[in-house]
Protein backbone atom coordinates (compact mmCIF):
# COMPACT_ATOMS: atom_id res chain seq x y z
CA UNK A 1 117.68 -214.25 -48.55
CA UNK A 2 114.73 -216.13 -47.36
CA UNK A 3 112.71 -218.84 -48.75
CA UNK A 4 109.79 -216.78 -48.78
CA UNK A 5 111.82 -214.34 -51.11
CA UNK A 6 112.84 -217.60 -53.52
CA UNK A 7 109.24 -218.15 -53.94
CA UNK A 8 107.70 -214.73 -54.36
CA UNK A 9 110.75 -213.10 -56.39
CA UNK A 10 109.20 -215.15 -59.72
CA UNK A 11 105.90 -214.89 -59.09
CA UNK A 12 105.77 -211.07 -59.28
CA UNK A 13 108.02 -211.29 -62.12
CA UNK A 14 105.38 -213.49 -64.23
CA UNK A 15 102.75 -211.31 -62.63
CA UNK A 16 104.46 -208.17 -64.08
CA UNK A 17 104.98 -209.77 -67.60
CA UNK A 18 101.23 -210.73 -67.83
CA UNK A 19 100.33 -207.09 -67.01
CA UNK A 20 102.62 -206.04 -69.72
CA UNK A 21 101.10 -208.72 -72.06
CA UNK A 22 97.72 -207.79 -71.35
CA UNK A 23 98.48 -203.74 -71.77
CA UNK A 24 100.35 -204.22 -74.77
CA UNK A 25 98.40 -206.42 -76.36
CA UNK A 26 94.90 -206.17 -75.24
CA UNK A 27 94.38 -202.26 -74.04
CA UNK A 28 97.02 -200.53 -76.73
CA UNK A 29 96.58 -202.84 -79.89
CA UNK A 30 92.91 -203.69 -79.72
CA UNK A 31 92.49 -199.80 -78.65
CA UNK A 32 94.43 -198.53 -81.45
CA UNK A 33 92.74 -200.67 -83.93
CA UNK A 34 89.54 -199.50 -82.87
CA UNK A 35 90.27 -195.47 -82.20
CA UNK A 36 92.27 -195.12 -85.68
CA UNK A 37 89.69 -195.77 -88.32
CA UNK A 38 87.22 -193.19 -85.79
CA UNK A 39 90.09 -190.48 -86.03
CA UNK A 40 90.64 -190.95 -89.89
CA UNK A 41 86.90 -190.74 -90.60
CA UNK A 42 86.36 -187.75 -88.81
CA UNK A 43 89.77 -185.68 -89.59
CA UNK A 44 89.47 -187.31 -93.16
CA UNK A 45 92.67 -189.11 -93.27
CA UNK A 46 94.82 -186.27 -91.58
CA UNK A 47 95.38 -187.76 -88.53
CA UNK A 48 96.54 -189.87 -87.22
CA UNK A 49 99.97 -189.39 -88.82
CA UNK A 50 100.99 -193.25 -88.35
CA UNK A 51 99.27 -195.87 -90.33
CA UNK A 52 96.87 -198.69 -89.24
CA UNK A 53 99.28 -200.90 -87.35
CA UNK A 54 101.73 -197.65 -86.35
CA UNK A 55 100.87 -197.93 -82.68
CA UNK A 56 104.48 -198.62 -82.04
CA UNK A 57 105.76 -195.80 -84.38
CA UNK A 58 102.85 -192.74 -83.09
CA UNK A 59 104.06 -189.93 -80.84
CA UNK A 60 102.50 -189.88 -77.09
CA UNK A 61 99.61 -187.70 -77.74
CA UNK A 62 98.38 -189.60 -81.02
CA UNK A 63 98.55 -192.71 -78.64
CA UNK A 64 96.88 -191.51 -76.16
CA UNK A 65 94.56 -189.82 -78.38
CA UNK A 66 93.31 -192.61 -80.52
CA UNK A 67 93.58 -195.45 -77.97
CA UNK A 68 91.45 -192.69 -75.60
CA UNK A 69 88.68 -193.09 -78.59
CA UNK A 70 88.94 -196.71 -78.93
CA UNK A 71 88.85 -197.70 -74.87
CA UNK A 72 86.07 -195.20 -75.02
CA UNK A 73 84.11 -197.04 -78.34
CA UNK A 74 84.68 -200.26 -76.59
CA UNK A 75 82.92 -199.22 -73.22
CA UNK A 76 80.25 -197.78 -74.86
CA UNK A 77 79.76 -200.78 -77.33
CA UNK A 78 79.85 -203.51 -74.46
CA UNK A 79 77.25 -200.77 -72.37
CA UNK A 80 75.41 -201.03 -74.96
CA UNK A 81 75.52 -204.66 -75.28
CA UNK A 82 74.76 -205.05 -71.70
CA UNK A 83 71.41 -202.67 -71.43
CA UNK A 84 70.03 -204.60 -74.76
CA UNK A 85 70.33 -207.54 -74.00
CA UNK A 86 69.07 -207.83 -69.92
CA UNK A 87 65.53 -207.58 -69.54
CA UNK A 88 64.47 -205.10 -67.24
């Protein structure tokens, strides 16, 4: 073991558990909370099956479903943001 090893070993480890941070909490959760009132409008409460915080209880394709919606409302909302409010 090298002392470059010693000193990279723990900084990909806190670079992995930021990653995870920011995809569980930012991308899924914000996602999810976004996507699932879109989904229960428009199927009129049938779907999706889990409720409003059930990220962590919905089966792979509700997931990806409803977070696909939410990254989706998200992009389009900051798009949005971004051609209102530069001057051409």
């Amino acid at each position: 073991m090298d002392i470059l090893d010693v000193i990279v070993r723990p900084l990909l480890y806190v670079l992995r558990g930021a990653l995870w941070f920011v995809w569980e909490a930012l991308v899924l959760t914000v996602a999810w909370w976004v996507g699932w009132p879109v989904w229960r409008l428009l199927t009129l409460g049938r779907f999706p099956h889990a409720g409003f915080n059930g990220d962590d209880e919905a089966g792979t394709r509700e997931l990806v479903l409803v977070c696909t919606v939410g990254i989706a409302l998200i992009g389009a909302a900051t798009w949005c943001v971004y051609a209102v409010g530069s001057p051409a």
